[in-house]
Protein backbone atom coordinates (compact mmCIF):
# COMPACT_ATOMS: atom_id res chain seq x y z
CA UNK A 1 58.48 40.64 9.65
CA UNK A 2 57.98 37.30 11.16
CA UNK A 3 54.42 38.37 12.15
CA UNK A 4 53.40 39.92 9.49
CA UNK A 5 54.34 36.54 7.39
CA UNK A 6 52.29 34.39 10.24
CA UNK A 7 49.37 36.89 9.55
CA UNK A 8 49.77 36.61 6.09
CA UNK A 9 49.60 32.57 5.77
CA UNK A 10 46.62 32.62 8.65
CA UNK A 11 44.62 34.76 6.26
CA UNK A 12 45.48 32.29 3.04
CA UNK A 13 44.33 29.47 5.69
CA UNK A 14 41.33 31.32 6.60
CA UNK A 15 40.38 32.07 2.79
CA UNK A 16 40.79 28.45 2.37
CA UNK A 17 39.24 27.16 4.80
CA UNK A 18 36.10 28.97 3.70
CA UNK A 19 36.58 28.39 -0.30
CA UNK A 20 36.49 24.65 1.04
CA UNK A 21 33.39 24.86 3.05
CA UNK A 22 31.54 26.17 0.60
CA UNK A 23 28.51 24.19 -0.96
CA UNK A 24 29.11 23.42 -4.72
CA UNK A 25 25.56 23.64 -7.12
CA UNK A 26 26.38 20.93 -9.25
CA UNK A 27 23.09 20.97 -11.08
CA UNK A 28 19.72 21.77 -11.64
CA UNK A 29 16.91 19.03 -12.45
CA UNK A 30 12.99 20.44 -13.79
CA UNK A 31 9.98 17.82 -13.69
CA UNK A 32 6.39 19.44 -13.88
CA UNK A 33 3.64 16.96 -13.06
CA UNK A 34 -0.63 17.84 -12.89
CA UNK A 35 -0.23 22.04 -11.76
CA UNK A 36 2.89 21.53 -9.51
CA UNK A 37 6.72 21.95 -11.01
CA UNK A 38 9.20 20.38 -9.25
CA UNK A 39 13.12 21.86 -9.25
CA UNK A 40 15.79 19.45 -7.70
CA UNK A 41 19.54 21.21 -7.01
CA UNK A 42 22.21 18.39 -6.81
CA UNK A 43 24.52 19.79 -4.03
CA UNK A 44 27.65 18.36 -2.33
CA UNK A 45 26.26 19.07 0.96
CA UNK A 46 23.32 20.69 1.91
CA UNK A 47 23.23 24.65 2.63
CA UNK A 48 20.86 26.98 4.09
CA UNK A 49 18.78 28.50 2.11
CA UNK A 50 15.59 30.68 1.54
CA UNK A 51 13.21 31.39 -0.96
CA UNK A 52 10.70 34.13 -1.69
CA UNK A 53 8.64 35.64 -4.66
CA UNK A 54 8.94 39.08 -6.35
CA UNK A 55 5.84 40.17 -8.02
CA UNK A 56 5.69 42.49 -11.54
CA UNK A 57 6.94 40.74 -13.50
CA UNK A 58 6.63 37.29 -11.15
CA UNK A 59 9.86 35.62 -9.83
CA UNK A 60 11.41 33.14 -7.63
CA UNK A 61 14.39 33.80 -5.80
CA UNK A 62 16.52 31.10 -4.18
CA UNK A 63 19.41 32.37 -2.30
CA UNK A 64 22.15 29.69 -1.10
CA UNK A 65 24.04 30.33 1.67
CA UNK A 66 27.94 30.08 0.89
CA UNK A 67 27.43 28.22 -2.15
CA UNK A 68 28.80 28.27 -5.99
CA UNK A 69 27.79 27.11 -9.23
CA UNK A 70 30.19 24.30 -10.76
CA UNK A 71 28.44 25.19 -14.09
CA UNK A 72 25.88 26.85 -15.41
CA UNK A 73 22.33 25.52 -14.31
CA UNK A 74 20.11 23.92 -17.23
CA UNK A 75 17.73 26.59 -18.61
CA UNK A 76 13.84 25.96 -18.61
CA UNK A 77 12.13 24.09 -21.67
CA UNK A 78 11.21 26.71 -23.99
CA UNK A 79 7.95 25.47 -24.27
CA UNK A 80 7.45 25.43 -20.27
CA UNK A 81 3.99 25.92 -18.97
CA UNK A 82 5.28 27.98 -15.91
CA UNK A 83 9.21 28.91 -16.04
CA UNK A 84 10.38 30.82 -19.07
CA UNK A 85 14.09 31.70 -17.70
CA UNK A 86 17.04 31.33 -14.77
CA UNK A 87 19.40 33.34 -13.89
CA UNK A 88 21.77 33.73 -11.56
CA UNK A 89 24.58 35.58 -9.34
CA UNK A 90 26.71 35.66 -6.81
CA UNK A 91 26.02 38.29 -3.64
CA UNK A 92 28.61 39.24 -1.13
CA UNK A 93 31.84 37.21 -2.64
CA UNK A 94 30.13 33.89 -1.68
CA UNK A 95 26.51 33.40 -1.59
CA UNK A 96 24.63 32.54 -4.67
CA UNK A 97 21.56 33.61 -5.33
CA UNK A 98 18.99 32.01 -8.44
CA UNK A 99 16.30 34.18 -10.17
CA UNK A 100 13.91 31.95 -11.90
CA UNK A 101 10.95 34.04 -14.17
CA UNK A 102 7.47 32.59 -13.67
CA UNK A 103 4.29 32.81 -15.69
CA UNK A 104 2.13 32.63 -12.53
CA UNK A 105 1.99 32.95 -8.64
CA UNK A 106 3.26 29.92 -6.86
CA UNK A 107 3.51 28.51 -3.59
CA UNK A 108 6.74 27.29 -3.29
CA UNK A 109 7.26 24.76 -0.33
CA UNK A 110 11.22 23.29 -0.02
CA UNK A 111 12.70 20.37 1.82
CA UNK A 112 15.78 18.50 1.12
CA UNK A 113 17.20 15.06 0.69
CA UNK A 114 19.93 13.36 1.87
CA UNK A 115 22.45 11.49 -0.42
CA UNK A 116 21.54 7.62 -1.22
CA UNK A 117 22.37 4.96 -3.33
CA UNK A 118 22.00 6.57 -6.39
CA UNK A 119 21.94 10.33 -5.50
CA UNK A 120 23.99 12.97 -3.78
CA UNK A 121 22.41 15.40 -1.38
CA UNK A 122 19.84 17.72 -3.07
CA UNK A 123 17.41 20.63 -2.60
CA UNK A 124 13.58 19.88 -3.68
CA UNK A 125 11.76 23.19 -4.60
CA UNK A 126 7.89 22.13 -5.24
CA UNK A 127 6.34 25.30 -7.09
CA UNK A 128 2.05 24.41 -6.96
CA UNK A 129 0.46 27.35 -8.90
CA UNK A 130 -1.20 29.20 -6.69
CA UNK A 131 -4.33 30.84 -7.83
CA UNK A 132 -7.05 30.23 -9.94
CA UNK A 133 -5.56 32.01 -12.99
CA UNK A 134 -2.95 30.37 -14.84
CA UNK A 135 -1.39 32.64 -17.57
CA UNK A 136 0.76 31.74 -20.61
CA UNK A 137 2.43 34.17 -22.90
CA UNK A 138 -0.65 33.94 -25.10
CA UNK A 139 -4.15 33.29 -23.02
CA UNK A 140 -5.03 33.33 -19.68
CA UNK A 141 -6.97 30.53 -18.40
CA UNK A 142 -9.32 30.35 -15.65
CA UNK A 143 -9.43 27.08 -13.58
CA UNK A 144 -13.54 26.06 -13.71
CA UNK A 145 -14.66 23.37 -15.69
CA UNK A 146 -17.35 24.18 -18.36
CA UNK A 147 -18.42 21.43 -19.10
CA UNK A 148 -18.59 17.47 -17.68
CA UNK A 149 -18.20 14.95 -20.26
CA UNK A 150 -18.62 11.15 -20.62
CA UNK A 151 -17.24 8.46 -23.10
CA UNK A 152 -18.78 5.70 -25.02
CA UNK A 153 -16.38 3.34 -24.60
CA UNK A 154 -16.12 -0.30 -25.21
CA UNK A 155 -14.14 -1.15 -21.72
CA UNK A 156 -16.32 -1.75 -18.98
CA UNK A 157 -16.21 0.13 -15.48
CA UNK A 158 -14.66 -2.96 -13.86
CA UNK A 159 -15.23 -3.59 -9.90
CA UNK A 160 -12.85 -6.52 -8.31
CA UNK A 161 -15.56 -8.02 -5.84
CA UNK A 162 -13.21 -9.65 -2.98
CA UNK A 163 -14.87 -11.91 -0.40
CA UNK A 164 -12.78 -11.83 2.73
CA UNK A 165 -10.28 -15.22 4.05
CA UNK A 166 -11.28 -18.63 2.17
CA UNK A 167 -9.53 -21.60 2.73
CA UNK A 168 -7.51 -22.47 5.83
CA UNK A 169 -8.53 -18.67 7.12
CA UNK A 170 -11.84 -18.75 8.19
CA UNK A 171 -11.88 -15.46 9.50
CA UNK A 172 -14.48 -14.22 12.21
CA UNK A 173 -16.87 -17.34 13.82
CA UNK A 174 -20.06 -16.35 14.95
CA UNK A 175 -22.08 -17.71 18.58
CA UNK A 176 -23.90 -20.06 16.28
CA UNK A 177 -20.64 -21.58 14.71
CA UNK A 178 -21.41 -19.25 11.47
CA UNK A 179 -17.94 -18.38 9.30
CA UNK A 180 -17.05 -15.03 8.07
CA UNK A 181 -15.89 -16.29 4.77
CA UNK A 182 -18.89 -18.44 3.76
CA UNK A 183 -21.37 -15.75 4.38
CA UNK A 184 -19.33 -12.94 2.94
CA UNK A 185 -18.69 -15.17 -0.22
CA UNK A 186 -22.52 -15.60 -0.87
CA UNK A 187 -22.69 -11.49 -0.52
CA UNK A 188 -19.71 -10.87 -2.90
CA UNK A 189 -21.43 -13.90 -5.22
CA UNK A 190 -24.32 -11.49 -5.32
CA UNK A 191 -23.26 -8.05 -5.87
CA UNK A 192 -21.12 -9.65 -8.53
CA UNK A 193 -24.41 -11.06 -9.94
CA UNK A 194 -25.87 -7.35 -9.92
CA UNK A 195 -22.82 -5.87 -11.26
CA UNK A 196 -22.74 -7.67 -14.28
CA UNK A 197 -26.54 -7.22 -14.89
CA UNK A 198 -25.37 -3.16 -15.04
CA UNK A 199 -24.55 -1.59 -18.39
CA UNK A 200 -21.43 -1.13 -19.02
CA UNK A 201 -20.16 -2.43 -15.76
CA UNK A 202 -18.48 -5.68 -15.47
CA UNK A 203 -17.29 -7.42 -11.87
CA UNK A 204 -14.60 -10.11 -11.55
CA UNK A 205 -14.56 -12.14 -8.40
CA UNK A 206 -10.93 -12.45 -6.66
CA UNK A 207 -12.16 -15.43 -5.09
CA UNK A 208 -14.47 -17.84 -6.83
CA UNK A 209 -14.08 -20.60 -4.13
CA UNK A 210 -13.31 -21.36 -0.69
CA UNK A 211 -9.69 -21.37 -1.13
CA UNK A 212 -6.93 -19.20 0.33
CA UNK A 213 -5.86 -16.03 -1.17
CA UNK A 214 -3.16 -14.30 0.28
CA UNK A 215 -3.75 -10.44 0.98
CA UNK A 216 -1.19 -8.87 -1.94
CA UNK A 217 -2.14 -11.70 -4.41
CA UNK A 218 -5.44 -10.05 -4.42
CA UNK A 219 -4.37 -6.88 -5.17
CA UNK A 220 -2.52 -8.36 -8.06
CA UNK A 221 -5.40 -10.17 -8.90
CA UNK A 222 -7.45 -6.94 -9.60
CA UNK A 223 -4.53 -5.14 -10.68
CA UNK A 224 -4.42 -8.07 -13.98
CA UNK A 225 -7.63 -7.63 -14.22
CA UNK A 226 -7.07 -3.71 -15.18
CA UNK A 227 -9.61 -3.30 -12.13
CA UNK A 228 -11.25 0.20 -11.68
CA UNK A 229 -12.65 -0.47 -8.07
CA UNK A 230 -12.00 -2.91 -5.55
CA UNK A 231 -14.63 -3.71 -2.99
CA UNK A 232 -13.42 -6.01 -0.24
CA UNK A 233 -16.42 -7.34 1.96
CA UNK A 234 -16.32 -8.38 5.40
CA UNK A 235 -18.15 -8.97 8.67
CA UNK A 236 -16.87 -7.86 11.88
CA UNK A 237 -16.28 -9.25 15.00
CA UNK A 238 -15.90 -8.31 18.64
CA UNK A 239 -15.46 -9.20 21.97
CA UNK A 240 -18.47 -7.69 23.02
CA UNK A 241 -21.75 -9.51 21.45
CA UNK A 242 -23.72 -6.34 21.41
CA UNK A 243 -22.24 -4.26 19.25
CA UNK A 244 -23.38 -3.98 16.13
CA UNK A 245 -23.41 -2.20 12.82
CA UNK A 246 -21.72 -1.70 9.27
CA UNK A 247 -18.73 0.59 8.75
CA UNK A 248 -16.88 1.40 5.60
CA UNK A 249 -13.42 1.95 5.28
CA UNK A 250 -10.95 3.53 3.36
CA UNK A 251 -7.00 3.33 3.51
CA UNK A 252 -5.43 5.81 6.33
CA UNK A 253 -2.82 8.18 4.98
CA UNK A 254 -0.20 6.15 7.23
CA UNK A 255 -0.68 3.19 5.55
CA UNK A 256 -0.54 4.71 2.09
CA UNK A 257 2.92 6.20 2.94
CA UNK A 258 4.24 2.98 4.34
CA UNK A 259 2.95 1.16 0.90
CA UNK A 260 4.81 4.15 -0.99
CA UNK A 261 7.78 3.54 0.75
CA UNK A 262 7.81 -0.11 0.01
CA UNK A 263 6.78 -0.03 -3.43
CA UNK A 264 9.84 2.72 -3.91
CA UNK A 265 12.21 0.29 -2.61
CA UNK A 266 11.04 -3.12 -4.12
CA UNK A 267 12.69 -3.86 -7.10
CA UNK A 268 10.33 -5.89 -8.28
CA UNK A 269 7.68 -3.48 -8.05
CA UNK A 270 9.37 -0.75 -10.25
CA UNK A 271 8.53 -2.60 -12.86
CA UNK A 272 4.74 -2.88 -12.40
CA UNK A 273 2.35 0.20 -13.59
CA UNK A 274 1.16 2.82 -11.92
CA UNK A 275 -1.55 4.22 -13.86
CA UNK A 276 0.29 2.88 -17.12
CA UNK A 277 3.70 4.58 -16.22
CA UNK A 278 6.47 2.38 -15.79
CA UNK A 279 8.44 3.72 -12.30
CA UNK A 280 11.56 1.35 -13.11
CA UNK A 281 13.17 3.51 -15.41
CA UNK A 282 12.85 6.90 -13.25
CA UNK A 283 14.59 8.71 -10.68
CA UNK A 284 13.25 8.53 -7.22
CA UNK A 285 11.99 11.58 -7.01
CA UNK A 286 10.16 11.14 -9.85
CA UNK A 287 9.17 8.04 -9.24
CA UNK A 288 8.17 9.71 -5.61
CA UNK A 289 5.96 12.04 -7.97
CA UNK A 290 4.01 9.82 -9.59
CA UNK A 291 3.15 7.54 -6.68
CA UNK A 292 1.92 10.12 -4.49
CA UNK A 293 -0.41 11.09 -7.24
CA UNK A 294 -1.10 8.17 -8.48
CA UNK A 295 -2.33 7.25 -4.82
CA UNK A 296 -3.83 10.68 -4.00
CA UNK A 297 -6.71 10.15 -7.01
CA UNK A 298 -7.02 6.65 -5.82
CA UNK A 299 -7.89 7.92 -2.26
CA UNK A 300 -10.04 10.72 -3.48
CA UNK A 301 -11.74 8.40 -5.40
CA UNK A 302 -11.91 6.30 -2.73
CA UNK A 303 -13.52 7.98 -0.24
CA UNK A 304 -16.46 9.21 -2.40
CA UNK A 305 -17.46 5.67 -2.89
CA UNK A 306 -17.12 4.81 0.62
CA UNK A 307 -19.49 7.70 1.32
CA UNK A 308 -21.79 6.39 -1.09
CA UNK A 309 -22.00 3.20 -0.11
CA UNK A 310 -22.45 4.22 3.81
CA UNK A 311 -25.50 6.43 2.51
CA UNK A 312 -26.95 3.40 1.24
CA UNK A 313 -26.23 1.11 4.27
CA UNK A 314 -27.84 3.31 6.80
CA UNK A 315 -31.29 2.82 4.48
CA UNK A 316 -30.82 -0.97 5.37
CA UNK A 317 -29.74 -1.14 8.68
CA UNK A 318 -27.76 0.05 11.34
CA UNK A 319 -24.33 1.59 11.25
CA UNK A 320 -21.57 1.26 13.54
CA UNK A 321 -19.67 4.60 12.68
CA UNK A 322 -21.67 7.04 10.71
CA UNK A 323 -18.78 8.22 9.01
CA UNK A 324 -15.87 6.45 6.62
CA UNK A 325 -13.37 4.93 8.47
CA UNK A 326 -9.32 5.01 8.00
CA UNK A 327 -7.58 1.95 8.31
CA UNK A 328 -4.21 0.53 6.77
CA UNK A 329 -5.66 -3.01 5.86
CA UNK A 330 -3.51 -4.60 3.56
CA UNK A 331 -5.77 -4.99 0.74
CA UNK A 332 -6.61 -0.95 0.46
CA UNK A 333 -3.21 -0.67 -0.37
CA UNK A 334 -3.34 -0.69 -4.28
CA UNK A 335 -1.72 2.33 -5.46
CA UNK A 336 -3.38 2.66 -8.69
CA UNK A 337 -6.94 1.01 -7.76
CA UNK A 338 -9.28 3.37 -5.42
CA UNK A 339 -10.34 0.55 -2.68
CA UNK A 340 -12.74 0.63 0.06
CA UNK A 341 -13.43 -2.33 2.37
CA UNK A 342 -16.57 -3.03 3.74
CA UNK A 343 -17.85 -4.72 7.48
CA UNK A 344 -21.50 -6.03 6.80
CA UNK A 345 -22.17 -6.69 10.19
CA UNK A 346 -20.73 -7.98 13.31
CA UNK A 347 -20.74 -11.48 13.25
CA UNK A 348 -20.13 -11.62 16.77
CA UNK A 349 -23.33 -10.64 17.68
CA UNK A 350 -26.50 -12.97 17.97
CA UNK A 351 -28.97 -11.23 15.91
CA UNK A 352 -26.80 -9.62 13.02
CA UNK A 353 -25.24 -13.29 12.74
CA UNK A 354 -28.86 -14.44 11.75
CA UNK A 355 -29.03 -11.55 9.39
CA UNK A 356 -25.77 -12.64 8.09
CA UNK A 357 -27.12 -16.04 7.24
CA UNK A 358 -30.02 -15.10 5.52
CA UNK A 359 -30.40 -14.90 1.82
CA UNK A 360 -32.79 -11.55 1.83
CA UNK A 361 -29.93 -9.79 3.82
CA UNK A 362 -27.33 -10.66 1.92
CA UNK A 363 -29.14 -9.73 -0.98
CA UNK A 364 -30.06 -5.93 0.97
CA UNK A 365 -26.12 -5.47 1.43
CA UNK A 366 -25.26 -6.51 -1.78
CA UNK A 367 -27.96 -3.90 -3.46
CA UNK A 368 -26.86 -1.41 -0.89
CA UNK A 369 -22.92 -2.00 -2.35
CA UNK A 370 -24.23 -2.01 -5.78
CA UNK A 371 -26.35 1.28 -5.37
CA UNK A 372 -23.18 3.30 -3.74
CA UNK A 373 -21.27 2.43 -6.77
CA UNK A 374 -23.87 3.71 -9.05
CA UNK A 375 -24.57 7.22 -7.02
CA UNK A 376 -20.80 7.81 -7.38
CA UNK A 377 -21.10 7.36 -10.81
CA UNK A 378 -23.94 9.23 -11.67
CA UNK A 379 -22.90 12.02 -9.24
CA UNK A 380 -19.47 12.18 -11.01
CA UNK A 381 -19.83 11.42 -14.40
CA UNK A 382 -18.52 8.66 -14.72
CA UNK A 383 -19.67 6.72 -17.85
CA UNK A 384 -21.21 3.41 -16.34
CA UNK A 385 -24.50 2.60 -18.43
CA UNK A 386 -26.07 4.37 -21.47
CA UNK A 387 -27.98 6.94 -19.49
CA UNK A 388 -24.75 8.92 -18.90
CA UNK A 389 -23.03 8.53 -22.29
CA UNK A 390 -22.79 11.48 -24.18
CA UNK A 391 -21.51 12.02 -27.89
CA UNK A 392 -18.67 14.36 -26.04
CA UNK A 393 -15.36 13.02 -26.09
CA UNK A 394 -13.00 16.03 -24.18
CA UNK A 395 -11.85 17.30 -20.88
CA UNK A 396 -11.17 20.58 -20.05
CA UNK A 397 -8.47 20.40 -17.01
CA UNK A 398 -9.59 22.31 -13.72
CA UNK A 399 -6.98 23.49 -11.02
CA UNK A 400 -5.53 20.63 -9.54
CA UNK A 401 -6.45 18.11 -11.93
CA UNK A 402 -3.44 15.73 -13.06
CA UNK A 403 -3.55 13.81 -15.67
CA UNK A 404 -3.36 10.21 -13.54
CA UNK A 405 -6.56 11.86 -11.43
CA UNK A 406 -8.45 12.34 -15.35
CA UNK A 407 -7.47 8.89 -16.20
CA UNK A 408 -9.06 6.93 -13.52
CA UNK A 409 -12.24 9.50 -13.90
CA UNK A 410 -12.64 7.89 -17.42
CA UNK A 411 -11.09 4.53 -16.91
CA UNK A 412 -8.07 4.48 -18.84
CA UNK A 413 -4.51 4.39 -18.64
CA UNK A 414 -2.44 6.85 -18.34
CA UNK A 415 -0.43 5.80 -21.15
CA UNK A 416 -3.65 6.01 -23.39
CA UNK A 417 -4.45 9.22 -22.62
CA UNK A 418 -0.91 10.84 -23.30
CA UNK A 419 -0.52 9.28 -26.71
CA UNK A 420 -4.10 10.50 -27.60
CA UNK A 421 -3.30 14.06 -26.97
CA UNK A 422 0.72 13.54 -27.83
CA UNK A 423 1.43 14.46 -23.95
CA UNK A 424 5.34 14.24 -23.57
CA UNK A 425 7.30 12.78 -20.74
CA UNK A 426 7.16 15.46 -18.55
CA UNK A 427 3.26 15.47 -18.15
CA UNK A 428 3.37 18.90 -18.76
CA UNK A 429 -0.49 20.16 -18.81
CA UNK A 430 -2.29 23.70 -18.20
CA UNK A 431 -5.37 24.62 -16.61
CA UNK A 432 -8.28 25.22 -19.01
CA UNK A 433 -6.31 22.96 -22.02
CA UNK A 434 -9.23 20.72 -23.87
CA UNK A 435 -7.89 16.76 -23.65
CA UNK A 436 -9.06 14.61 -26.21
CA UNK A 437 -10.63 11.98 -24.28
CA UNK A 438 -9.91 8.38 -26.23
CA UNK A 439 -13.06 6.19 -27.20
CA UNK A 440 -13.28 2.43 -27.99
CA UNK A 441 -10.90 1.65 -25.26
């Protein structure tokens, strides 16, 4: 008897024991941003898991190792692009297993999060749609734009033209005693002059003196100025006088995330705009969200201006890398502005420091700027000048467009372009929907 009552308690411990091990599923958050949704499960610790797709009708299975619901998980928006209903049960007296139905193929990639100030531990399911067919309940839409459109607006494509040091920072010196930002000064001075002789293009200098400008000041400079490029020029230097050449850079993917990560934790940068969204009143993994898209179109961007720009050099002169460069200079690292920064030449050496000097050349690299910035436009629709206005004022979204990514294309806010096509918080957009693209801006 007295072992059977030993047995009996070790079983109630064991039963225990696992009822208290098991992961609670306190809740379930949606977000949908651009073609990706985004599920987060609030846990209280973090449990295996593993997720796969049935097909006819589509679904997404997420089964959580000894895990249970502490209530019932929040049911799709009725009006959801891609979920239309959860479900779910428990398997084997202590698994649970969720059965969301989907309105397309996904690719759904997981990772989790560990608890912070603000949040418990969670589960992040991203579900990207996966192939070039989105269907709705209603119509099927294929992903391929039918037609490119441009905007008569009254806002300016606006370039922040940002000479390099000033001031107490000199920057490079060449053999001859000539400074890096006196000569790059008189080059920004004249592809602002160009600029503003453009059509519907207007350029605003960071610097207009020799004064010092510290590196995030200019970015806020731009930013105030509701900047749609930033050009930063420069001329090289190096310890060897014979090399030579321009080079064009972009911003490296490290130094975007270690920009992310410091604009995520910054207070006072939660309150600044990212496209016209506001990140100080969302959660971080929102917040996370918008960033990363936010600086994804600002890259892409970018780097087809660099590539532009590097076209035009190499009709001028020589080139010291014949293909855009990654760097994490401090003042690519605008979220919300696409920035390239750009070496003229290399001070250092004799005969490109003459060149450097001399009004003609400057005037050759400044054209050479200008011209990049124009071929991107004209080779991506983007309304500059009167030649590529049109009376059309819509957008018909391709696969992987967002709605940040359409914004910058027509040089507007994000804000602007939700209210114009009554866009709710949760960015929620299909491939093949018509935008209405706002004019007068």
């Amino acid at each position: 008897m007295r072992k059977l009552s030993i047995l009996f308690i070790l079983v109630i411990l064991s039963i225990s024991a696992s009822f208290a091990a098991q992961t609670k599923i306190k809740s379930l958050r949606i977000s949908s941003t651009g073609d990706n949704t985004r599920l987060v499960f609030d846990v209280s610790s973090i449990p295996q898991h593993k997720i796969f797709q049935l097909k006819n009708p589509n679904r997404l299975v997420i089964d959580f190792s000894n895990a249970y619901l502490e209530k019932s998980l929040s049911q799709p928006n009725k009006s959801h692009p891609l979920l239309t209903g959860l479900r779910t049960a428990h398997r084997n007296k202590k698994d649970l297993r969720v059965v969301i139905d989907l309105q397309a193929n996904v690719k759904p990639k997981s990772f989790v999060l560990q608890a912070n100030k603000k949040y418990g531990p969670r589960i992040v399911v991203d579900l990207p749609v996966k192939n070039k067919t989105f269907v709705t309940k209603k119509t099927t839409y294929k992903s391929t734009k039918t037609f490119k459109t441009a905007i008569r607006s009254s806002k300016p494509f606006i370039v922040a033209v940002d000479a390099g040091h000033g001031g107490k920072d000199s920057g490079a010196r060449g053999k001859r005693g000539t400074l890096e930002k006196k000569v790059v000064f008189q080059i920004a001075t004249k592809l602002a002059a160009l600029i503003n002789k453009q059509p519907g293009m207007k350029a605003i200098m960071v610097r207009k003196g020799d004064y010092y400008v510290s590196l995030r000041q200019r970015m806020k400079i731009a930013r105030k100025a509701n900047a749609d490029l930033f050009v930063s020029i420069h001329a090289d230097a190096f310890t060897k006088s014979n090399v030579t050449g321009a080079s064009v850079f972009t911003l490296s993917r490290r130094g975007a995330t270690s920009e992310a990560a410091r604009w995520l934790a910054k207070q006072e940068n939660a309150a600044d705009l990212i496209g016209g969204v506001s990140l100080d009143d969302k959660d971080d993994i929102l917040a996370s969200v918008l960033l990363d898209l936010s600086q994804t179109a600002s890259q892409d961007i970018s780097q087809l201006v660099a590539n532009e720009v590097l076209k035009n050099f190499a009709r001028i002169g020589d080139l010291h890398s014949h293909k855009v460069q990654k760097a994490g200079f401090m003042v690519l690292k605008s979220p919300d502005i696409p920035s390239i920064l750009v070496e003229t030449a290399f001070i250092s050496n004799p005969k490109e420091e003459r060149r450097l000097k001399s009004s003609k050349y400057q005037m050759k690299m400044a054209q050479a700027i200008k011209k990049g910035i124009m071929s991107y436009a004209k080779n991506h629709s983007v309304a500059l000048n009167a030649s590529l206005v049109t009376d059309e004022s819509a957008h018909r979204i391709s696969r992987g467009e967002t709605l940040l990514g359409i914004a910058l294309q027509y040089g507007i806010t994000l804000d602007k372009l939700k209210r114009a096509n009554t866009i709710s918080r949760s960015n929620n957009i299909r491939v093949g929907q018509v935008l209405s693209i706002p004019v007068g801006i």
